[in-house]
C-alpha atoms as a PDB file:
ATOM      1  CA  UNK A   1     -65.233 -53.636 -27.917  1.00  0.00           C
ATOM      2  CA  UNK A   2     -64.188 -52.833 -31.101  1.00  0.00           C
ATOM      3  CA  UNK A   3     -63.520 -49.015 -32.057  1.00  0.00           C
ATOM      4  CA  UNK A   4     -65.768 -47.333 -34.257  1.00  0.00           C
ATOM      5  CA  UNK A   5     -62.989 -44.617 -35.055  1.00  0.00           C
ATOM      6  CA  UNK A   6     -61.603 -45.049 -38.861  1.00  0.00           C
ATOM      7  CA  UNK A   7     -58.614 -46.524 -38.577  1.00  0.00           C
ATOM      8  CA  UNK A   8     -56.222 -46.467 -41.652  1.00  0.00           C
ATOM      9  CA  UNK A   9     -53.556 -49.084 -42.674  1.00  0.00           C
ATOM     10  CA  UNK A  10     -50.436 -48.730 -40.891  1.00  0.00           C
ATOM     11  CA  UNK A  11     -47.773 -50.279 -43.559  1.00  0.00           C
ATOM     12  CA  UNK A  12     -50.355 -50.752 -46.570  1.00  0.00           C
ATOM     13  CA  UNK A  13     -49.746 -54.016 -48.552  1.00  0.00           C
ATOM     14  CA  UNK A  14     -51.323 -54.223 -51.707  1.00  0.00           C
ATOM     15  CA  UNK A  15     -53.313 -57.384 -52.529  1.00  0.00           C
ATOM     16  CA  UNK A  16     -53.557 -58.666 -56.240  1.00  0.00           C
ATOM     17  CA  UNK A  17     -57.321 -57.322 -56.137  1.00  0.00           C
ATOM     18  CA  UNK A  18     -56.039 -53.880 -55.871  1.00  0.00           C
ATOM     19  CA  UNK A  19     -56.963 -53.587 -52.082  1.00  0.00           C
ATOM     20  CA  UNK A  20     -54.841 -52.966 -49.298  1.00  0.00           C
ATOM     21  CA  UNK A  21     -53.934 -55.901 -46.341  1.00  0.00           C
ATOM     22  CA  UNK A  22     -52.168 -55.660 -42.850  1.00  0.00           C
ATOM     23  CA  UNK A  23     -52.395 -54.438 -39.949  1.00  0.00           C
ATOM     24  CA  UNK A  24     -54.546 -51.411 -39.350  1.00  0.00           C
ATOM     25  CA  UNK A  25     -53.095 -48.130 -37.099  1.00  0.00           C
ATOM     26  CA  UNK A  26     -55.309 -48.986 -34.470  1.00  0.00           C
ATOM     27  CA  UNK A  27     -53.444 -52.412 -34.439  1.00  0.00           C
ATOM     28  CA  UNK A  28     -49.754 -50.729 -34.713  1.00  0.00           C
ATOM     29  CA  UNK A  29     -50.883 -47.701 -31.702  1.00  0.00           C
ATOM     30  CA  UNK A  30     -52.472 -51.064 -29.113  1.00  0.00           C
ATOM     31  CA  UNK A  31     -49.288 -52.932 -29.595  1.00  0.00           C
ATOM     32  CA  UNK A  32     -46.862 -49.762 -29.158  1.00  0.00           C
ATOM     33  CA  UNK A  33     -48.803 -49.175 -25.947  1.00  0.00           C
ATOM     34  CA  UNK A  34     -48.632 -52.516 -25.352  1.00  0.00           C
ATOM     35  CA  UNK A  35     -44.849 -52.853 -25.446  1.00  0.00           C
ATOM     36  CA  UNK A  36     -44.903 -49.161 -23.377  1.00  0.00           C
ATOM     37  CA  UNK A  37     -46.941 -50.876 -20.465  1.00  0.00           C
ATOM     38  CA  UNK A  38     -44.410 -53.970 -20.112  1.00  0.00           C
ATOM     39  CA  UNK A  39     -41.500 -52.523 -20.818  1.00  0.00           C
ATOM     40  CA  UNK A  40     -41.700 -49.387 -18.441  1.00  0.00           C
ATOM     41  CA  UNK A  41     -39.339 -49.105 -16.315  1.00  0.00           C
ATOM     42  CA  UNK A  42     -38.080 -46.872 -13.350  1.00  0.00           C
ATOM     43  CA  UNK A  43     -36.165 -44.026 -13.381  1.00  0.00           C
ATOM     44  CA  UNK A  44     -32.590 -43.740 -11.212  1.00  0.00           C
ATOM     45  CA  UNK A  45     -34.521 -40.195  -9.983  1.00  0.00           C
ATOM     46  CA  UNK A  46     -35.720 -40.784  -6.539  1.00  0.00           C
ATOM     47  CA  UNK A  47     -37.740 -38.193  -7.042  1.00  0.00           C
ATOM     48  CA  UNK A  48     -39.989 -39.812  -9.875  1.00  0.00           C
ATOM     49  CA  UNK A  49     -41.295 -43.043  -8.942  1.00  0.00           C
ATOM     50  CA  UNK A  50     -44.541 -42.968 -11.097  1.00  0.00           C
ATOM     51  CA  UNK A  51     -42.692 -45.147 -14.106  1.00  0.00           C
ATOM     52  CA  UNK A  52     -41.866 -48.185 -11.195  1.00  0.00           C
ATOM     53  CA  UNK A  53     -45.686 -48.150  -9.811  1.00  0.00           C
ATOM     54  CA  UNK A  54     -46.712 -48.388 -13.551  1.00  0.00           C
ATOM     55  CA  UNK A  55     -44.512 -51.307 -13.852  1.00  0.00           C
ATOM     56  CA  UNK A  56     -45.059 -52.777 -10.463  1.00  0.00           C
ATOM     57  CA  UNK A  57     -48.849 -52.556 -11.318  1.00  0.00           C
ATOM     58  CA  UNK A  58     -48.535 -54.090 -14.910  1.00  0.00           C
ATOM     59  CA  UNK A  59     -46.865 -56.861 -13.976  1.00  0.00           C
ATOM     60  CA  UNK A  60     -49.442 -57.559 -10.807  1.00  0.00           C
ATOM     61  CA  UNK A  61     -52.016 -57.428 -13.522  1.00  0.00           C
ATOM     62  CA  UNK A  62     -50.501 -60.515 -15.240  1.00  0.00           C
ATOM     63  CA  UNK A  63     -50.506 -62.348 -12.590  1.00  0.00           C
ATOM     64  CA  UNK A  64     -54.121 -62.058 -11.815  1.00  0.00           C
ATOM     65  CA  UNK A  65     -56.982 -64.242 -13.403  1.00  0.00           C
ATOM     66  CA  UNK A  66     -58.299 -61.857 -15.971  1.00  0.00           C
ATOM     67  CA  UNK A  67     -54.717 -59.545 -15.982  1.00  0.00           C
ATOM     68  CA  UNK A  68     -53.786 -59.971 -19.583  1.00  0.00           C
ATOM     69  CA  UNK A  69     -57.204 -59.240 -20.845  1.00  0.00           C
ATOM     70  CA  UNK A  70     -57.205 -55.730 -18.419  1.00  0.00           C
ATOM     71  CA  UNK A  71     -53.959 -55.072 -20.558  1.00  0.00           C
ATOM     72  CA  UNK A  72     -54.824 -55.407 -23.975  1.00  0.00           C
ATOM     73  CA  UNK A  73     -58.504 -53.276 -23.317  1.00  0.00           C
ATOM     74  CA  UNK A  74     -55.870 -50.810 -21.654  1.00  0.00           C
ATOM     75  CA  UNK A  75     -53.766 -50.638 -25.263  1.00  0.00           C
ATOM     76  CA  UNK A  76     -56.595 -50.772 -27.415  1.00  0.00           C
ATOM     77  CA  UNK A  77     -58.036 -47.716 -25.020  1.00  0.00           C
ATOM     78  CA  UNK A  78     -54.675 -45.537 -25.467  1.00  0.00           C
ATOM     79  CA  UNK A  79     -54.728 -46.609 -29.620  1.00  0.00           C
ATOM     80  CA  UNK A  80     -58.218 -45.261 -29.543  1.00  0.00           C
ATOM     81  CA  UNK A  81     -57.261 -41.867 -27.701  1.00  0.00           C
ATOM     82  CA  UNK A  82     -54.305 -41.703 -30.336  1.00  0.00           C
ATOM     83  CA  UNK A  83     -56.554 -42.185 -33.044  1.00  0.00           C
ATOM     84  CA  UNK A  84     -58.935 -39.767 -31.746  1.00  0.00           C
ATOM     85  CA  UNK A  85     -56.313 -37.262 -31.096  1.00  0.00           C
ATOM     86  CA  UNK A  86     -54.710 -37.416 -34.771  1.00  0.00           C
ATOM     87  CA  UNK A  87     -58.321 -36.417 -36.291  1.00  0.00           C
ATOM     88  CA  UNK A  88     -58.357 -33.310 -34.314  1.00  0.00           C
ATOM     89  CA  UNK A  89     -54.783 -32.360 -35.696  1.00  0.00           C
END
């Protein structure tokens, strides 16, 4: 589902017709969290095993039927809550 929340250009490339091409911020936030989910990893702590689970869990998605697509509706969700976030600030 595609966000209805404006979403600027993140590196703005001018196009001979005096618009602007590339990727959008929406875009840059989903693939941050994107490389955030698969590249978490755990901490030495004992104490704080929350960043393994997350890792653990990503990777589980993957390998189910369906996984990858659960991933990238997960980034797009966090860009959204970004986005949202930065309008309020």
């Amino acid at each position: 589902m595609r966000s209805t929340l404006p979403s600027e250009p993140a590196f703005p490339t001018p196009t001979k017709d005096g618009k602007f091409d590339g990727m959008t911020m929406r875009e840059w936030f989903a693939g941050q969290a994107l490389a955030g989910l698969l590249g978490a990893t755990a901490s030495n702590d004992t104490e704080d095993a929350a960043p393994m689970l997350f890792f653990e869990n990503a990777k589980i998605m993957l390998n189910v039927q369906g996984g990858e697509t659960e991933l990238a509706r997960l980034a797009f969700n966090l860009a959204d809550a970004m986005l949202a976030q930065a309008k309020r600030h």
